[in-house]
PDB file of N, CA and C in Angstrom:
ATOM      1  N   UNK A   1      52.590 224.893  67.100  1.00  0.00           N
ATOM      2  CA  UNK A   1      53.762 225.558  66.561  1.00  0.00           C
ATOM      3  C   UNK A   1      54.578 226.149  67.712  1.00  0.00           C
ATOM      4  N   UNK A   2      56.014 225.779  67.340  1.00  0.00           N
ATOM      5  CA  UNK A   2      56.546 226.632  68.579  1.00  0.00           C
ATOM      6  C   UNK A   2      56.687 227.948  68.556  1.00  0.00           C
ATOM      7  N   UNK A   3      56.805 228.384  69.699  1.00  0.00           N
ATOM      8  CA  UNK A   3      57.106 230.099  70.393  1.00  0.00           C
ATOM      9  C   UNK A   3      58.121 230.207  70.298  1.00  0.00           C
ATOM     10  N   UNK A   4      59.202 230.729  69.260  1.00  0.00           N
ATOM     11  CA  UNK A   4      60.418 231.680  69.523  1.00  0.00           C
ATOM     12  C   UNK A   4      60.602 232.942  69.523  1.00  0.00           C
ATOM     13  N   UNK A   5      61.559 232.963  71.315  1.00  0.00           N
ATOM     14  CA  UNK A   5      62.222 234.558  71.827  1.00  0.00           C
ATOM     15  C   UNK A   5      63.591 234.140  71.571  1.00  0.00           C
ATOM     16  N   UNK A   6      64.080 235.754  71.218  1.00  0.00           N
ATOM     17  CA  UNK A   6      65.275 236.175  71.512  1.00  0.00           C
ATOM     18  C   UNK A   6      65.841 235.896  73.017  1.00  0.00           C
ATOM     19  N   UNK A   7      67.369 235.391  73.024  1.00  0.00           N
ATOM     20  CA  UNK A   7      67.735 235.230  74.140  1.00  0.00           C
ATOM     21  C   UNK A   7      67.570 236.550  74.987  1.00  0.00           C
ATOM     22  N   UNK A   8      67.486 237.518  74.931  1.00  0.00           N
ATOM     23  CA  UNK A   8      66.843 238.541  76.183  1.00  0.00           C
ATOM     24  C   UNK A   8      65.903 238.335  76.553  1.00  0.00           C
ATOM     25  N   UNK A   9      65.193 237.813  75.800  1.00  0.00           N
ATOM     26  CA  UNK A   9      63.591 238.046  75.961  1.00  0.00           C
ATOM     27  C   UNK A   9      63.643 236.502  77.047  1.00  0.00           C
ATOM     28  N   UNK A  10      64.143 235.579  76.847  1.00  0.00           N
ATOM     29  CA  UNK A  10      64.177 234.164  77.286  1.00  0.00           C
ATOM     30  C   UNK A  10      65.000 234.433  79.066  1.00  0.00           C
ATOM     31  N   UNK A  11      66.111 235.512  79.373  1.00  0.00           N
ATOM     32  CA  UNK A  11      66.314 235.596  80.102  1.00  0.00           C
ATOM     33  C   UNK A  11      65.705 236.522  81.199  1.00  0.00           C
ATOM     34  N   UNK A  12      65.153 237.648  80.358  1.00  0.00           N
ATOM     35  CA  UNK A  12      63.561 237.970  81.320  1.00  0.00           C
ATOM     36  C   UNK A  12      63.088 237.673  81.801  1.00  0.00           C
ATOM     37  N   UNK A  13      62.359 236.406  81.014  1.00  0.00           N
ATOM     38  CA  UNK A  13      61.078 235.871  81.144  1.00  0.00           C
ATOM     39  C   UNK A  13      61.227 234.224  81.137  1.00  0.00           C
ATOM     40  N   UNK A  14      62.596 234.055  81.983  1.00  0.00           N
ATOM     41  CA  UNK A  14      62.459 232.393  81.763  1.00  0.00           C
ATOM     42  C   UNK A  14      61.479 231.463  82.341  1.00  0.00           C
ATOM     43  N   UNK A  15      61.231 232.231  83.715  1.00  0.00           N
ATOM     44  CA  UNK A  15      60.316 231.764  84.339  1.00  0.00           C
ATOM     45  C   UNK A  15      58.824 231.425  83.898  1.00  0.00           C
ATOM     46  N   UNK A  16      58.654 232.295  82.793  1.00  0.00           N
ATOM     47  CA  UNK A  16      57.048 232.364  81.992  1.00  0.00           C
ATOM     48  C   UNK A  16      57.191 231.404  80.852  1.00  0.00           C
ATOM     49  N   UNK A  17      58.142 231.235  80.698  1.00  0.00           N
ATOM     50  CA  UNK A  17      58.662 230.498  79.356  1.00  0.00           C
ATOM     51  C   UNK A  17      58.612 228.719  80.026  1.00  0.00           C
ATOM     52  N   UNK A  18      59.679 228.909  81.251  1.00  0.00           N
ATOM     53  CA  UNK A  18      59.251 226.797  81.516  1.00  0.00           C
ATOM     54  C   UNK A  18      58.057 227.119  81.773  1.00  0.00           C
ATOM     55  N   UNK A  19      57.297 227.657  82.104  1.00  0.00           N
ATOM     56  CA  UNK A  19      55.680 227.491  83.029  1.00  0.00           C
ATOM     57  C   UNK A  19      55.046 227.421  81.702  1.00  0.00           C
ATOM     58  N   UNK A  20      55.306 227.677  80.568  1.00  0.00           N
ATOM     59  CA  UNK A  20      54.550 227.305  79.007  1.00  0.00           C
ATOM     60  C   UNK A  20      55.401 225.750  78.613  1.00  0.00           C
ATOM     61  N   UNK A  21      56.616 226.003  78.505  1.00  0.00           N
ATOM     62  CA  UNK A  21      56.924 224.674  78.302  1.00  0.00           C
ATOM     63  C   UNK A  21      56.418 223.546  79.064  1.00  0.00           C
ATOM     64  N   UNK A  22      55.938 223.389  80.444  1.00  0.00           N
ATOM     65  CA  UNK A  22      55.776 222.474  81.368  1.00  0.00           C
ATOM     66  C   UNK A  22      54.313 222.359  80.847  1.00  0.00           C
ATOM     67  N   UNK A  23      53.658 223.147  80.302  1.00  0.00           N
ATOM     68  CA  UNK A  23      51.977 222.764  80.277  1.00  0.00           C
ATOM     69  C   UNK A  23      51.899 222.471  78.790  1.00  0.00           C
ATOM     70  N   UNK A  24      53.169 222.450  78.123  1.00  0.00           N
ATOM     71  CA  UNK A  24      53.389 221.102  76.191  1.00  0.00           C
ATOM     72  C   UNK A  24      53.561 222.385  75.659  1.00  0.00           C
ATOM     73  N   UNK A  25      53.702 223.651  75.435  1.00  0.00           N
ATOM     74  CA  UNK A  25      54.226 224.434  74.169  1.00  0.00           C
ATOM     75  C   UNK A  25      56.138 224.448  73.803  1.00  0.00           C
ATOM     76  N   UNK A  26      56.189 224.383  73.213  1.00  0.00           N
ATOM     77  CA  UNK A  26      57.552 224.327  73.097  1.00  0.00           C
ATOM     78  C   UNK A  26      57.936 226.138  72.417  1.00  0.00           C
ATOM     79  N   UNK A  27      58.900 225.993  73.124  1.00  0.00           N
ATOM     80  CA  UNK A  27      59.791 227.556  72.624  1.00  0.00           C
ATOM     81  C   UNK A  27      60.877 227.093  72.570  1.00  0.00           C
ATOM     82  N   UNK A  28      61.126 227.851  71.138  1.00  0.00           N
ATOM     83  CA  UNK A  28      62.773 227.813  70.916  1.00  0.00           C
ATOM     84  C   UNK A  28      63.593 229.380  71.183  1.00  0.00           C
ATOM     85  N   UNK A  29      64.536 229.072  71.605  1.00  0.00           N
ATOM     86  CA  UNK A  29      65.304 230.383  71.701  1.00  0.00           C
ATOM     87  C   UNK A  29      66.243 230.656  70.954  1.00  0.00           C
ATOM     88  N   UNK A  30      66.380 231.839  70.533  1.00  0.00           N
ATOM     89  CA  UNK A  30      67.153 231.717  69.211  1.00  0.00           C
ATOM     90  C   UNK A  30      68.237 233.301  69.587  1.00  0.00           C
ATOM     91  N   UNK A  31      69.873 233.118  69.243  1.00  0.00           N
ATOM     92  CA  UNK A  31      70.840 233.695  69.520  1.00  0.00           C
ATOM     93  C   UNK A  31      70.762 234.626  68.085  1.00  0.00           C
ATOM     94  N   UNK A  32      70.545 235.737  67.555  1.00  0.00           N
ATOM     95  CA  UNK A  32      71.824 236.663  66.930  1.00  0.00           C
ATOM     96  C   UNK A  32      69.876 236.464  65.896  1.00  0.00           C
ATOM     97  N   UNK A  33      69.103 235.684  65.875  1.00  0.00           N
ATOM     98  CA  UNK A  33      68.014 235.034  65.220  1.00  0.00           C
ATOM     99  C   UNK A  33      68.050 233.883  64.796  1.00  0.00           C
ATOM    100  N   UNK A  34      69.447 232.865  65.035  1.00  0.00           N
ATOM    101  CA  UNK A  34      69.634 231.843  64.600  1.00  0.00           C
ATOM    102  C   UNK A  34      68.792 230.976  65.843  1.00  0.00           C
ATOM    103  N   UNK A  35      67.992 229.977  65.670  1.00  0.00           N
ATOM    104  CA  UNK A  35      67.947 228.896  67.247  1.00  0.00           C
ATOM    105  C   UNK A  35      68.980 228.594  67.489  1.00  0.00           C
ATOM    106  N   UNK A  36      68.894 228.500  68.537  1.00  0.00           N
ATOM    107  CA  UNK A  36      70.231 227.726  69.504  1.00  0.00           C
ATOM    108  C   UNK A  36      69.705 226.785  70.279  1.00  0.00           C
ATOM    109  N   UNK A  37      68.350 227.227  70.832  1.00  0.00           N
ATOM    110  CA  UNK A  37      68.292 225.780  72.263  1.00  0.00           C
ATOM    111  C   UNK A  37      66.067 226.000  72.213  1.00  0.00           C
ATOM    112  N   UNK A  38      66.029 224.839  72.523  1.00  0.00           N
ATOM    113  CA  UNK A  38      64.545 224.523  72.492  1.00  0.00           C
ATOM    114  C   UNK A  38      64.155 224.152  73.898  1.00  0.00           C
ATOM    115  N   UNK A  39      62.894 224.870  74.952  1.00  0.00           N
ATOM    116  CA  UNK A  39      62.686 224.201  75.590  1.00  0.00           C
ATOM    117  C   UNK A  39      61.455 223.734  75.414  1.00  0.00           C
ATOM    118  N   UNK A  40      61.535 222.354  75.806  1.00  0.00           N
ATOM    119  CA  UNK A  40      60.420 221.138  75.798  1.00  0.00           C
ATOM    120  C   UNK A  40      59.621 220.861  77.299  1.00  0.00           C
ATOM    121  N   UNK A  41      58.317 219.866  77.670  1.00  0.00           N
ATOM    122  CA  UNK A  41      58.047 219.269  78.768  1.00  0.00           C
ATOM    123  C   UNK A  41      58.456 218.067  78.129  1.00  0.00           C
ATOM    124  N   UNK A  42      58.964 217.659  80.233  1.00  0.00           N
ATOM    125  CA  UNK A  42      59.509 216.913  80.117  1.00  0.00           C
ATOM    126  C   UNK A  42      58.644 215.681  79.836  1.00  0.00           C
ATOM    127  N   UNK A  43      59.291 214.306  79.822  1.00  0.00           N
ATOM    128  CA  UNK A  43      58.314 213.270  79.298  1.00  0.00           C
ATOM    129  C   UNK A  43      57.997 212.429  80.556  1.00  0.00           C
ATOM    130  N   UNK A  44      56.379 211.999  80.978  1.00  0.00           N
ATOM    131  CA  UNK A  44      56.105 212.005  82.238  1.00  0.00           C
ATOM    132  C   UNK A  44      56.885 210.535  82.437  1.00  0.00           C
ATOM    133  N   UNK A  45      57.241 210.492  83.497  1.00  0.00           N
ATOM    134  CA  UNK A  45      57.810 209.604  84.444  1.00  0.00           C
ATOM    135  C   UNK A  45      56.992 208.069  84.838  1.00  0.00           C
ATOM    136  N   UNK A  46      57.869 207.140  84.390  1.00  0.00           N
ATOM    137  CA  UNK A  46      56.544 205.961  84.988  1.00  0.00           C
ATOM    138  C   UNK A  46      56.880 205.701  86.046  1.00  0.00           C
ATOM    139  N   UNK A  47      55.532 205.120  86.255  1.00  0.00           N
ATOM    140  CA  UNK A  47      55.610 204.524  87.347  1.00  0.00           C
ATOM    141  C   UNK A  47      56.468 203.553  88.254  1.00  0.00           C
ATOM    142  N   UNK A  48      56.791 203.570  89.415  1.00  0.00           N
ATOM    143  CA  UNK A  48      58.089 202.688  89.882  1.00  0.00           C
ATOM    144  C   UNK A  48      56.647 201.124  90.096  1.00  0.00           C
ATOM    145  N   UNK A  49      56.856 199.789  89.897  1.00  0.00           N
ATOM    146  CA  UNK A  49      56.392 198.891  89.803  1.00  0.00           C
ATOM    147  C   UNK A  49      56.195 198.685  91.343  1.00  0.00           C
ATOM    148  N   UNK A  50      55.080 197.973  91.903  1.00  0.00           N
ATOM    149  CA  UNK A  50      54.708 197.113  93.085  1.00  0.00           C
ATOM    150  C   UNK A  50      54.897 196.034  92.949  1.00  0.00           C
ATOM    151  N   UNK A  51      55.300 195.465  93.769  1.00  0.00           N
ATOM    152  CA  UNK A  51      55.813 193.962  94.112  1.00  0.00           C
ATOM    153  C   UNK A  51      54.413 193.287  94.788  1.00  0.00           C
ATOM    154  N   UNK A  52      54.088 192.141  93.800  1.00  0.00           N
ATOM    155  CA  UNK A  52      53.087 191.760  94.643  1.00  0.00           C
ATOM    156  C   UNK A  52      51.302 192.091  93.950  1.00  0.00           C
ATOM    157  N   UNK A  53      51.750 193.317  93.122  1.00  0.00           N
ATOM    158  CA  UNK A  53      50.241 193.893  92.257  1.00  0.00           C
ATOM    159  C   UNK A  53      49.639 192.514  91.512  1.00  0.00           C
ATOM    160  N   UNK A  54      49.936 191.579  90.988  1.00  0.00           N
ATOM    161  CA  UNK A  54      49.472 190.721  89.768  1.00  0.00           C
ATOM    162  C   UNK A  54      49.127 189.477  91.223  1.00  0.00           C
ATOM    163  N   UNK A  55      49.462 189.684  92.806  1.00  0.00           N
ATOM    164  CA  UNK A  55      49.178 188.104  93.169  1.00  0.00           C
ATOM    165  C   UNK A  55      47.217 188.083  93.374  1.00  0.00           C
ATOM    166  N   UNK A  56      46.983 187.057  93.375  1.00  0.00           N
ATOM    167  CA  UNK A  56      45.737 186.441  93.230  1.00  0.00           C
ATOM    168  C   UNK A  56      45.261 186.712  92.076  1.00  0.00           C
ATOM    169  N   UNK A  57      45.494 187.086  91.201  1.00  0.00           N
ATOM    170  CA  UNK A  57      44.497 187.664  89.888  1.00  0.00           C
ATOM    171  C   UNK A  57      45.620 187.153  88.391  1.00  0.00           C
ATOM    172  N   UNK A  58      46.901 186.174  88.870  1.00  0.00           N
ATOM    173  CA  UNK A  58      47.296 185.289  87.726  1.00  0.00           C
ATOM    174  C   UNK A  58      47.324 183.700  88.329  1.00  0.00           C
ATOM    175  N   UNK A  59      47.420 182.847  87.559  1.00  0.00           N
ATOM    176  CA  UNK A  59      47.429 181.361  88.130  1.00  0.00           C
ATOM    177  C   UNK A  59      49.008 181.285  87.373  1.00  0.00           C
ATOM    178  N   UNK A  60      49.875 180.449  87.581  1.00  0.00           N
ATOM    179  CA  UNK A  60      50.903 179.888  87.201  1.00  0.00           C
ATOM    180  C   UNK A  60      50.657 178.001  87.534  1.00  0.00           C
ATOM    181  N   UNK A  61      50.694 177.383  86.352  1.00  0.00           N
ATOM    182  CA  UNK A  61      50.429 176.081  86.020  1.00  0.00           C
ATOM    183  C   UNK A  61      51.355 175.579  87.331  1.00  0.00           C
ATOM    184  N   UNK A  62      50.966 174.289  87.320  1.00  0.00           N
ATOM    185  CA  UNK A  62      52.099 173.683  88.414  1.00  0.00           C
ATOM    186  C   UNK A  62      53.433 173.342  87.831  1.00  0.00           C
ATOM    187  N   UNK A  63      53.290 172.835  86.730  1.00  0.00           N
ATOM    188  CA  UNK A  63      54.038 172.573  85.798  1.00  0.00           C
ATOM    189  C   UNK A  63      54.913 173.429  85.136  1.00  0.00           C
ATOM    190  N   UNK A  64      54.457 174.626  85.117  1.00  0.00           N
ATOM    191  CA  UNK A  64      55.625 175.885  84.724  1.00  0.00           C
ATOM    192  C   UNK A  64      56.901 175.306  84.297  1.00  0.00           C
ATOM    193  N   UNK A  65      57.606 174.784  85.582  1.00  0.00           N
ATOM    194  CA  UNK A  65      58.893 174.881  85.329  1.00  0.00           C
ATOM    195  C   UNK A  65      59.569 173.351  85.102  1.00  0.00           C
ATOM    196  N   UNK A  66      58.729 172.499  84.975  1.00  0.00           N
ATOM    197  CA  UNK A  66      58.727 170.638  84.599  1.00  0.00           C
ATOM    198  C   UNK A  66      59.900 171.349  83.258  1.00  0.00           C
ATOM    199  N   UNK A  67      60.692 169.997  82.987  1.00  0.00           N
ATOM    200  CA  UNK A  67      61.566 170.045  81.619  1.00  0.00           C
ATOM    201  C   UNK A  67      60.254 169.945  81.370  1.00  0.00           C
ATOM    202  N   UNK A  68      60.638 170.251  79.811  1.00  0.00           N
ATOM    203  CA  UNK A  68      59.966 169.878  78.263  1.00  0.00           C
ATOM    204  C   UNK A  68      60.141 168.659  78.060  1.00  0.00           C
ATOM    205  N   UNK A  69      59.323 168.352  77.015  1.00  0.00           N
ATOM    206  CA  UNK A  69      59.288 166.787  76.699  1.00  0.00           C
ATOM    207  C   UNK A  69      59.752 167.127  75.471  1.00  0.00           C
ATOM    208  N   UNK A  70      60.551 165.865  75.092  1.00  0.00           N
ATOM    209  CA  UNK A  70      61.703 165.460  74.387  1.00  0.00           C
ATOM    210  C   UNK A  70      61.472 165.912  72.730  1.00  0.00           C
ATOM    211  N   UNK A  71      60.041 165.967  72.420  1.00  0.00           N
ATOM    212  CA  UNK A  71      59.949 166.265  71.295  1.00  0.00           C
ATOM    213  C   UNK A  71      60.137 167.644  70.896  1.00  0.00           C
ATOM    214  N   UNK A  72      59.738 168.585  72.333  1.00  0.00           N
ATOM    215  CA  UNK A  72      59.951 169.949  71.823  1.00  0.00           C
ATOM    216  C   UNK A  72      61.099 170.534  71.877  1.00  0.00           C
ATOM    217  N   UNK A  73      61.923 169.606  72.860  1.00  0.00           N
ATOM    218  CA  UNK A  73      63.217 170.216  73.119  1.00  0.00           C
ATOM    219  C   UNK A  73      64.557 169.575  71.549  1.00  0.00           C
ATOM    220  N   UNK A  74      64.194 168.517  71.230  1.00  0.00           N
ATOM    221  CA  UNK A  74      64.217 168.218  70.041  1.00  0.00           C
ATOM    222  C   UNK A  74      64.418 169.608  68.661  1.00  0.00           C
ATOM    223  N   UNK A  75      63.226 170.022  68.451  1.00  0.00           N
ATOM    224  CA  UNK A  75      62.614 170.654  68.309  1.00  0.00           C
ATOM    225  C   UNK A  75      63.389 172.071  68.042  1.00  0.00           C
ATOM    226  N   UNK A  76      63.974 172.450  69.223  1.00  0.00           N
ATOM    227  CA  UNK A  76      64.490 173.618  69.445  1.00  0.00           C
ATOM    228  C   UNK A  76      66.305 173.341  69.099  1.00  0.00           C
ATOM    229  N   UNK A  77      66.246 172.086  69.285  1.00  0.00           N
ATOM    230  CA  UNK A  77      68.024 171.509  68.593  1.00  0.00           C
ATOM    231  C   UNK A  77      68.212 171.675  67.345  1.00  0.00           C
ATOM    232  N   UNK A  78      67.212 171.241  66.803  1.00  0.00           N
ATOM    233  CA  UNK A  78      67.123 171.591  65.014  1.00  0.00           C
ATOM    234  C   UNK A  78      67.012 172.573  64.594  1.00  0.00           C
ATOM    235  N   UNK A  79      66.322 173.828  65.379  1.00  0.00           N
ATOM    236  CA  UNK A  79      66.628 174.880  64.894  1.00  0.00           C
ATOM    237  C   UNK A  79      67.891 175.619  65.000  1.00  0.00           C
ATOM    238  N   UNK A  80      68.373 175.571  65.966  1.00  0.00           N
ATOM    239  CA  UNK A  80      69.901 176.023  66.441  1.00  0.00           C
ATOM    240  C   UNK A  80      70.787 175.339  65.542  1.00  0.00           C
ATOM    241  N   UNK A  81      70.398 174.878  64.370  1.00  0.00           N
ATOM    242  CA  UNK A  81      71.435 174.295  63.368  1.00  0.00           C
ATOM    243  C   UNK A  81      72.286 173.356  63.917  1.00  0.00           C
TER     244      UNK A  81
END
């Protein structure tokens, strides 16, 4: 459940407030008692990809990139109406 402060209380204590948001509680802050603004953690970041991670441990046919044979490409004409 979230934690809502009054915006004084949020400008006090903002610092205590992301250091709860950053470890998953969410607080909302709320103006006059109405909410106005929610803080959340953020959503973790992926990973940037390696170039090169998948070599030796996939095979790619030799054939990969041969046309198709006529029946399948056929095939794929008839469906395209």
């Amino acid at each position: 459940m979230a934690r809502t402060v009054n915006l004084y209380e949020a400008k006090t204590h903002l610092s205590q407030l992301v250091d709860r948001a950053a470890s998953g509680e969410e607080v909302v802050i709320a103006k006059a008692g109405r909410p106005v603004a929610r803080l959340v953690p953020l959503a973790p970041r992926n990973r940037p990809r390696k170039p090169g991670i998948w070599r030796g441990k996939v095979r790619v046919a030799k054939s990969f990139d041969a046309p198709l044979p006529k029946a399948i490409l056929d095939a794929f004409d008839r469906r395209r109406g």
